[in-house]
PDB file of N, CA and C in Angstrom:
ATOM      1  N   UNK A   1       1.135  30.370   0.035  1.00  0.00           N
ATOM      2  CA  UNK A   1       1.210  30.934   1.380  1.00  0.00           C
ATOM      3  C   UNK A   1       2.571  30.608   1.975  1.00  0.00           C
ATOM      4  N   UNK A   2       3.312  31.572   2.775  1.00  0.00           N
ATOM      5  CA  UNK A   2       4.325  31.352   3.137  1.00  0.00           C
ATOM      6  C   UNK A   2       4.147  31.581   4.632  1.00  0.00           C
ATOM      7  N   UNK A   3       4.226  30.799   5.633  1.00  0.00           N
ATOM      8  CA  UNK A   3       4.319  30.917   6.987  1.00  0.00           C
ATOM      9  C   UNK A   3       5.428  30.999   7.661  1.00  0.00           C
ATOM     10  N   UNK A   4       5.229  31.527   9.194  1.00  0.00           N
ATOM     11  CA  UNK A   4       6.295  32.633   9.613  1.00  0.00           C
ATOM     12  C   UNK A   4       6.111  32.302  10.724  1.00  0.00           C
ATOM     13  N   UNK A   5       7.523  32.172  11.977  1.00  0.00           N
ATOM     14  CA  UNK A   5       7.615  31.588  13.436  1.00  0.00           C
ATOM     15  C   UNK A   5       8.865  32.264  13.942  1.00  0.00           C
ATOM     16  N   UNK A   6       9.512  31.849  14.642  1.00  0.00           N
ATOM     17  CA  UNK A   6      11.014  31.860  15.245  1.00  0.00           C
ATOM     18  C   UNK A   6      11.261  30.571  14.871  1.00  0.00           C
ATOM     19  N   UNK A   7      12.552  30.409  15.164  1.00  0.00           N
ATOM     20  CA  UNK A   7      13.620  29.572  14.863  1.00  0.00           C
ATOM     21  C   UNK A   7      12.801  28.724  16.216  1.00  0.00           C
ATOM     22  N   UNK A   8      12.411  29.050  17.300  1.00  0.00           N
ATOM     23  CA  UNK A   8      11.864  28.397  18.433  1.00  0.00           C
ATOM     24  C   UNK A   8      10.285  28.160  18.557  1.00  0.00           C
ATOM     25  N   UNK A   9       9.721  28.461  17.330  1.00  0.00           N
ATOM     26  CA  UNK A   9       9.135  28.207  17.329  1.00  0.00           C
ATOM     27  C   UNK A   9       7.580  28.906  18.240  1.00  0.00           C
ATOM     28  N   UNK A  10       8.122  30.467  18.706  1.00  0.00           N
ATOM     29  CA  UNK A  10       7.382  30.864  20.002  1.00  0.00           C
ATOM     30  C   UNK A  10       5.806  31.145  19.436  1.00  0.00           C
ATOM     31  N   UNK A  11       5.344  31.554  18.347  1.00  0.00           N
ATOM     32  CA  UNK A  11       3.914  31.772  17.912  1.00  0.00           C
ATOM     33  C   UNK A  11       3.415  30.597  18.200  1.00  0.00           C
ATOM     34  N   UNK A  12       3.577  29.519  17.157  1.00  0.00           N
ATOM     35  CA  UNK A  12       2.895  28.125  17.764  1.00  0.00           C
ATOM     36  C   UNK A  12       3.065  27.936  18.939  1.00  0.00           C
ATOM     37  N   UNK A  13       3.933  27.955  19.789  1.00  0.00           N
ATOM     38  CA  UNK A  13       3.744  27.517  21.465  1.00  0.00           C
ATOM     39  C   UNK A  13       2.569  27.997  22.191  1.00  0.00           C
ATOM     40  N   UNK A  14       2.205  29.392  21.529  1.00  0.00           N
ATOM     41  CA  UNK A  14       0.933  30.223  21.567  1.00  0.00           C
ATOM     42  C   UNK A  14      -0.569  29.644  21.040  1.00  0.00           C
ATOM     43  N   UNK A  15      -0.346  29.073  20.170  1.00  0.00           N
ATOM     44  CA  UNK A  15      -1.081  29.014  19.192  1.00  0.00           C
ATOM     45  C   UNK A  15      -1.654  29.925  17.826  1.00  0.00           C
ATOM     46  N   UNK A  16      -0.324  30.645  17.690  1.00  0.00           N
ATOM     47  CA  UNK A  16      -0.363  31.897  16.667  1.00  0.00           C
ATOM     48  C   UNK A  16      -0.309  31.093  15.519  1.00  0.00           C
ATOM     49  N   UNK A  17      -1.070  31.717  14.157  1.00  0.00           N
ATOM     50  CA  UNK A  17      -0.602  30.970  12.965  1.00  0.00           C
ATOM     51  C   UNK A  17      -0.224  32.129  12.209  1.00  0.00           C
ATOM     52  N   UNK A  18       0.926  32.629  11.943  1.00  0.00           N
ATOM     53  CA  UNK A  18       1.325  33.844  10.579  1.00  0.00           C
ATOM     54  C   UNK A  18       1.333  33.545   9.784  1.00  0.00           C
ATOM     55  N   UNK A  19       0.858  33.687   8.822  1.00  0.00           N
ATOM     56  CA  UNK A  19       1.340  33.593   7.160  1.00  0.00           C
ATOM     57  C   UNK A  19       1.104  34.929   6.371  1.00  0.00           C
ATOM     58  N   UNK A  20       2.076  34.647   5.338  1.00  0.00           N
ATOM     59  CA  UNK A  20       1.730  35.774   4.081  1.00  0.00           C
ATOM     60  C   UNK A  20       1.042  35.036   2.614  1.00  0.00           C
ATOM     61  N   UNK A  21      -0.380  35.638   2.788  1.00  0.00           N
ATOM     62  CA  UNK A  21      -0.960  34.695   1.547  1.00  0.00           C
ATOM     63  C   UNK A  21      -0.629  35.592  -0.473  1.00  0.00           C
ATOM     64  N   UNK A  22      -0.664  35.205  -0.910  1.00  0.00           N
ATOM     65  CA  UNK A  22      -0.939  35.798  -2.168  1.00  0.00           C
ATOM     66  C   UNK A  22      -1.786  34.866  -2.796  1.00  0.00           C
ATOM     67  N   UNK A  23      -2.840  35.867  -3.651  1.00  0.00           N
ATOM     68  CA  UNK A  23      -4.190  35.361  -4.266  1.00  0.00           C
ATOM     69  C   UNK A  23      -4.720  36.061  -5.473  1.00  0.00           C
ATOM     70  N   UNK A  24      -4.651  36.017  -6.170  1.00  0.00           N
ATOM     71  CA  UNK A  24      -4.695  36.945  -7.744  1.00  0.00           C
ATOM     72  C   UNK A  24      -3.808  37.687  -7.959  1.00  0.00           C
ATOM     73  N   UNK A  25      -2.449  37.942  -7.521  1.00  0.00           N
ATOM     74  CA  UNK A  25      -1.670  39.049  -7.794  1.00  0.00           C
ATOM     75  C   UNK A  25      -1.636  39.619  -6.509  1.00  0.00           C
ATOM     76  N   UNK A  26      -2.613  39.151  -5.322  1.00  0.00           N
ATOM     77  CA  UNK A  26      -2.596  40.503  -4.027  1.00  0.00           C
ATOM     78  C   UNK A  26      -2.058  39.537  -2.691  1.00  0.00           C
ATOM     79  N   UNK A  27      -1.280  40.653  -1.966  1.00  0.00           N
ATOM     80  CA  UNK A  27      -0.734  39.750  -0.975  1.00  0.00           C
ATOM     81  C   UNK A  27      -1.142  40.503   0.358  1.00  0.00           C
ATOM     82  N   UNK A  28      -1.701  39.956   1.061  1.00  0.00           N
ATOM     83  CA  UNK A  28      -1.679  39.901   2.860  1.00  0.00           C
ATOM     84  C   UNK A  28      -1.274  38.996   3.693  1.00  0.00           C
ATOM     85  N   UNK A  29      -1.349  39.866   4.876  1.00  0.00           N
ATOM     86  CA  UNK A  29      -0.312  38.966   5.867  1.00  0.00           C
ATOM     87  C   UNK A  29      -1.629  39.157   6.895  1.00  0.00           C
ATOM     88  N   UNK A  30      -1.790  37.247   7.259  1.00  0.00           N
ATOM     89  CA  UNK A  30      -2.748  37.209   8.145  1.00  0.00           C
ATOM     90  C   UNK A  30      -2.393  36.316   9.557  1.00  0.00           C
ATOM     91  N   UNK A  31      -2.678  37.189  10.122  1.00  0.00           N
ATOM     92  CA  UNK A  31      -2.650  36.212  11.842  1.00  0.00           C
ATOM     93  C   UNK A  31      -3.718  35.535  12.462  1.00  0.00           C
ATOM     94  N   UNK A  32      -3.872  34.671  12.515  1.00  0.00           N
ATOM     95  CA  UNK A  32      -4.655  33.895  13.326  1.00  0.00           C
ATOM     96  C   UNK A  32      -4.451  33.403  15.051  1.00  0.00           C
ATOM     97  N   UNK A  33      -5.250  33.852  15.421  1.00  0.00           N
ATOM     98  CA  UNK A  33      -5.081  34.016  17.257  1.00  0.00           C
ATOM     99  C   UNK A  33      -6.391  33.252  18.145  1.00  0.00           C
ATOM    100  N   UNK A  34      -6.031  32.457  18.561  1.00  0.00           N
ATOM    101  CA  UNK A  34      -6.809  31.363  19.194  1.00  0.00           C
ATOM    102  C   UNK A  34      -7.610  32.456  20.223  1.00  0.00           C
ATOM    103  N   UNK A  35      -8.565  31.270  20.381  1.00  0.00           N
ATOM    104  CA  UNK A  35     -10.087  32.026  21.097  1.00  0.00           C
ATOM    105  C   UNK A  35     -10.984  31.433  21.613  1.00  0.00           C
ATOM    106  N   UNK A  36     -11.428  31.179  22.752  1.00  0.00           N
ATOM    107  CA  UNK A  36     -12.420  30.129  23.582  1.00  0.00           C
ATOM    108  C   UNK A  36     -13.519  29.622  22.468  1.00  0.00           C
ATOM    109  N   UNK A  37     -13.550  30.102  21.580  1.00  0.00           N
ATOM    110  CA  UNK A  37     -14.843  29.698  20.498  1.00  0.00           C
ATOM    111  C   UNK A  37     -13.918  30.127  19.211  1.00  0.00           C
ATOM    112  N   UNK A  38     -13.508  29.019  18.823  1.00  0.00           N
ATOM    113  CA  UNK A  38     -12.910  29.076  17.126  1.00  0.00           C
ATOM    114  C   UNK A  38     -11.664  30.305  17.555  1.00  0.00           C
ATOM    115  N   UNK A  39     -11.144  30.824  16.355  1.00  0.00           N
ATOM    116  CA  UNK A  39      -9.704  31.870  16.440  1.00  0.00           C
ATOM    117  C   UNK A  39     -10.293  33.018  15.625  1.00  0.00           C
ATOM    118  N   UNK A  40      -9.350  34.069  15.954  1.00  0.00           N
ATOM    119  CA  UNK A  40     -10.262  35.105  15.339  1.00  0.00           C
ATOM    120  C   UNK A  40      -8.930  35.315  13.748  1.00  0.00           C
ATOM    121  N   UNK A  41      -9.115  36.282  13.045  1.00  0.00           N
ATOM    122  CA  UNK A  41      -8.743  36.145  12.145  1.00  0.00           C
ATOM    123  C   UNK A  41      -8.215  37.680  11.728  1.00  0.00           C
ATOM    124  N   UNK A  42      -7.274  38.003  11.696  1.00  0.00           N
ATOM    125  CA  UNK A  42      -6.770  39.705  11.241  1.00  0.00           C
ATOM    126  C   UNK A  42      -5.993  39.926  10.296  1.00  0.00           C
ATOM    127  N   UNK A  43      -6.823  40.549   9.152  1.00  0.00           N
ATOM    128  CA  UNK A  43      -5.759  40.626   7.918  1.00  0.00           C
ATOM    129  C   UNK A  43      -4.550  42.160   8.214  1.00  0.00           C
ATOM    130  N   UNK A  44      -3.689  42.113   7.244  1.00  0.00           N
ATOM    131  CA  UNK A  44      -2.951  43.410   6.989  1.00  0.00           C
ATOM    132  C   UNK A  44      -2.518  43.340   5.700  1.00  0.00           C
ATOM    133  N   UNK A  45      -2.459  44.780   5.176  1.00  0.00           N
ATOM    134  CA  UNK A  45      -1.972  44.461   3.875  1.00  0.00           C
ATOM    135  C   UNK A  45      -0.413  45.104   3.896  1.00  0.00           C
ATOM    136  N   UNK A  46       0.191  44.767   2.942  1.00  0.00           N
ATOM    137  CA  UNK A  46       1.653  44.859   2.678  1.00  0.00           C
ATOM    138  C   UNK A  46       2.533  43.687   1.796  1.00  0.00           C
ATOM    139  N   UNK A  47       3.447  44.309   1.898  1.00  0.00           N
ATOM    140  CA  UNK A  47       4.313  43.535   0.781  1.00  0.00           C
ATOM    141  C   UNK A  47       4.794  42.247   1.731  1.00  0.00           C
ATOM    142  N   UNK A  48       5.212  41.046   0.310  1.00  0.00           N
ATOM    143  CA  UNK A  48       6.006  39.962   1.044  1.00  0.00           C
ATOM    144  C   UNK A  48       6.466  39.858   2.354  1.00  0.00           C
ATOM    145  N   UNK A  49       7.634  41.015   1.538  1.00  0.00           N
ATOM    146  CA  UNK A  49       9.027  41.083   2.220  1.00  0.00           C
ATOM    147  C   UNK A  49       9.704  41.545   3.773  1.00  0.00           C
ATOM    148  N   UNK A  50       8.326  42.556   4.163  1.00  0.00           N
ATOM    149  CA  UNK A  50       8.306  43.172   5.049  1.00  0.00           C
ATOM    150  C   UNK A  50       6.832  43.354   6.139  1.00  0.00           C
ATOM    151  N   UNK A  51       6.922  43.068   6.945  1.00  0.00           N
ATOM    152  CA  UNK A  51       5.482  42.853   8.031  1.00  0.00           C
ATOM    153  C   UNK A  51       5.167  44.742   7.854  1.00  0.00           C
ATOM    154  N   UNK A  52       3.700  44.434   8.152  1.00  0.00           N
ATOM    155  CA  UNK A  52       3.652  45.882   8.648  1.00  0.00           C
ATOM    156  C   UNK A  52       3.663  46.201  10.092  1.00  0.00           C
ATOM    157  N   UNK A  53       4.024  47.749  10.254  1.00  0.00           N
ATOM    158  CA  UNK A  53       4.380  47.820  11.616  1.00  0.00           C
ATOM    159  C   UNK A  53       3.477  47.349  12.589  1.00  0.00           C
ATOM    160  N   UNK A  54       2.131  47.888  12.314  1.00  0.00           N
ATOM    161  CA  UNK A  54       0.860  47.397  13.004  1.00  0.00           C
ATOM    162  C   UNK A  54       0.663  45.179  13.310  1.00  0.00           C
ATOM    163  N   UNK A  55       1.397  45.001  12.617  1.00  0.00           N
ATOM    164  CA  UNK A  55       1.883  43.621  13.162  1.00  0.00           C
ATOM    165  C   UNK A  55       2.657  43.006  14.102  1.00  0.00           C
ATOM    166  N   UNK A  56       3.894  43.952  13.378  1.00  0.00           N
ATOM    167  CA  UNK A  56       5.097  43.547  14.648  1.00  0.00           C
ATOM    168  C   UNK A  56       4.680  43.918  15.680  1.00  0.00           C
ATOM    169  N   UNK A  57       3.711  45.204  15.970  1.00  0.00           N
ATOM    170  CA  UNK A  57       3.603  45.588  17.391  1.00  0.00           C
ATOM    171  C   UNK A  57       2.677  44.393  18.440  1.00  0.00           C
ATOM    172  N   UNK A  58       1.803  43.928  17.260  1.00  0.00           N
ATOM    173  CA  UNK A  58       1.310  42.764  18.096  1.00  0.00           C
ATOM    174  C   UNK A  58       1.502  41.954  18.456  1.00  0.00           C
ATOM    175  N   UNK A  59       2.692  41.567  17.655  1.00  0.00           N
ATOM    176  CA  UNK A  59       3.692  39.772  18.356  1.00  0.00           C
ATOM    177  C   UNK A  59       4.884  40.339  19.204  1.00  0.00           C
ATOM    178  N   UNK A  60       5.213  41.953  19.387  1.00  0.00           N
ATOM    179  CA  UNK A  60       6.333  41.664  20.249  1.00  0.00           C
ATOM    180  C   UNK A  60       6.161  41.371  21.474  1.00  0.00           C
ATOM    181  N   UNK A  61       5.082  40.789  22.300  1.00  0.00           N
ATOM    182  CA  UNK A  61       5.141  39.735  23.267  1.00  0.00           C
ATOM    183  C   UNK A  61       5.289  38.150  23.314  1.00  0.00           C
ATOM    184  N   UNK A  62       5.475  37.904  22.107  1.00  0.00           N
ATOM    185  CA  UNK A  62       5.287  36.839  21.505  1.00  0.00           C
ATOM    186  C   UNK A  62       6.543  36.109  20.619  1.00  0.00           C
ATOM    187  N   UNK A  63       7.224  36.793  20.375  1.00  0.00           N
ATOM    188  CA  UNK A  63       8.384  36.665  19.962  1.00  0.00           C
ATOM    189  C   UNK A  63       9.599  37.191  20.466  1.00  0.00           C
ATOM    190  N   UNK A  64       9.789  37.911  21.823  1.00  0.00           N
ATOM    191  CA  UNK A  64      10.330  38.607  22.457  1.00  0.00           C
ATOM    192  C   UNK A  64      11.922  39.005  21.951  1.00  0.00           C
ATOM    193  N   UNK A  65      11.707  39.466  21.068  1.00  0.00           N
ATOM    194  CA  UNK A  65      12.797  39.531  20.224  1.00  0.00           C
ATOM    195  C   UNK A  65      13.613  38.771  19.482  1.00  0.00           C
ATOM    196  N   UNK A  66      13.649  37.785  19.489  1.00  0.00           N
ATOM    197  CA  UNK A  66      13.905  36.701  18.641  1.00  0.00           C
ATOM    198  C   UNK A  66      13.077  37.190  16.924  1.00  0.00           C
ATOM    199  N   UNK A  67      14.040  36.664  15.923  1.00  0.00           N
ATOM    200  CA  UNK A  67      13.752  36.712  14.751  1.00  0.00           C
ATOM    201  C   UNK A  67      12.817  36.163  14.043  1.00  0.00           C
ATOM    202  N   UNK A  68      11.104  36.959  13.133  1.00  0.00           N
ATOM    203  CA  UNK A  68      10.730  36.415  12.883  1.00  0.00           C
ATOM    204  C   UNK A  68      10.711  35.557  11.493  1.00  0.00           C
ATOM    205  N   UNK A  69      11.274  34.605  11.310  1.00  0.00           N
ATOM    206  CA  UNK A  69      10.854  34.251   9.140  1.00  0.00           C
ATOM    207  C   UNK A  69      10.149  32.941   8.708  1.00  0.00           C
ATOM    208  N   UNK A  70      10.589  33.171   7.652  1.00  0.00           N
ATOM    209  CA  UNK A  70      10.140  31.702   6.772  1.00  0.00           C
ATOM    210  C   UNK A  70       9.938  30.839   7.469  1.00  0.00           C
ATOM    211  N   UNK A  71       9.243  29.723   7.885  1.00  0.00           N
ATOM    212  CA  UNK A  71       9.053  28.106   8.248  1.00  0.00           C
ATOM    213  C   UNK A  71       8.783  27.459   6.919  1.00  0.00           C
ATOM    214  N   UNK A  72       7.693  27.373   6.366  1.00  0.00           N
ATOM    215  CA  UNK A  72       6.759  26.921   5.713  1.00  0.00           C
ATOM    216  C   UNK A  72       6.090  27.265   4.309  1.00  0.00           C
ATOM    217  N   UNK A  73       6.071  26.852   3.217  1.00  0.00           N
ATOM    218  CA  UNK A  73       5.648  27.570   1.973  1.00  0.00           C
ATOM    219  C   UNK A  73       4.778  26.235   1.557  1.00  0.00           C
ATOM    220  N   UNK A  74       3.750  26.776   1.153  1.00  0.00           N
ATOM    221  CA  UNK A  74       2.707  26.027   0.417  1.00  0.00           C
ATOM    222  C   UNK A  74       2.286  26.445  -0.504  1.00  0.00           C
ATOM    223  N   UNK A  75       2.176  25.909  -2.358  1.00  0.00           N
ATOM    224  CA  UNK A  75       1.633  26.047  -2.991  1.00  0.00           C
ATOM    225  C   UNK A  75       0.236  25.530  -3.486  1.00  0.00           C
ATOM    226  N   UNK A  76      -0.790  26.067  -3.177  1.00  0.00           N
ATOM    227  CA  UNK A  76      -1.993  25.687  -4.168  1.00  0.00           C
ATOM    228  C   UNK A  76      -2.043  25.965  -5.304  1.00  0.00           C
ATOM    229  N   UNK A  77      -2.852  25.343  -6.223  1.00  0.00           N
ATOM    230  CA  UNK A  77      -3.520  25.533  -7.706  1.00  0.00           C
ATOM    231  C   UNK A  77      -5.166  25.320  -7.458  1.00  0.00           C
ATOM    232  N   UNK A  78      -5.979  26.189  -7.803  1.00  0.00           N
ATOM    233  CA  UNK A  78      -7.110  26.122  -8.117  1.00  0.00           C
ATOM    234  C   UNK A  78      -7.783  26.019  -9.392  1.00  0.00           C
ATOM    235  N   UNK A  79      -8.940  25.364  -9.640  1.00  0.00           N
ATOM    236  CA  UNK A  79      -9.799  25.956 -10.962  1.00  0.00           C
ATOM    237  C   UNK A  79     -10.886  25.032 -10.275  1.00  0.00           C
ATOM    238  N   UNK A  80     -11.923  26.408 -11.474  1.00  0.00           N
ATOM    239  CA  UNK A  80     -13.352  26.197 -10.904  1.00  0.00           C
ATOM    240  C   UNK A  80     -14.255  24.945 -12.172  1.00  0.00           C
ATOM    241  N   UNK A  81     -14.991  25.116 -11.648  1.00  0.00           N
ATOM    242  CA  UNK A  81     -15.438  23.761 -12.104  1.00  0.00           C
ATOM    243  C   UNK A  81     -16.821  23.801 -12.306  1.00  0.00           C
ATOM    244  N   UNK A  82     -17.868  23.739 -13.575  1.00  0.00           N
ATOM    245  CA  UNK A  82     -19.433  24.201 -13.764  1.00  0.00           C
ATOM    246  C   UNK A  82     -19.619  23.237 -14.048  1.00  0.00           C
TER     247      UNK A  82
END
């Protein structure tokens, strides 16, 4: 998973969490948006490299133009276990 802010950090000041996950070969970009009871959760699909538009339109109050990228990369490894 690779997570995504401003340089200022303005999503978290929110309590936004972006990331772009990949999981068998497939990648989405999911936002997480705080909520009087737990956060709600909105996938999109698209590549790495590029948000989809239906995204950007939702953080441009939120990032008010400022640049969004990289913060954060985390690798997991899984295996299952009988």
């Amino acid at each position: 998973s690779t997570y995504y802010d401003t340089e200022s950090r303005r999503l978290a000041m929110h309590g936004l969490t972006l990331r772009y996950r990949t999981e068998v070969r497939r990648g989405r970009w999911q936002l997480k948006i705080p909520r009087t009871e737990g956060r709600r959760e909105l996938e999109f699909r698209g590549a790495g490299r590029r948000m989809p538009r239906d995204l950007v339109q939702l953080l441009l109050a939120y990032h008010r133009g400022q640049r969004i990228r990289p913060v954060a990369t985390l690798r997991t490894s899984r295996i299952g276990i009988r």
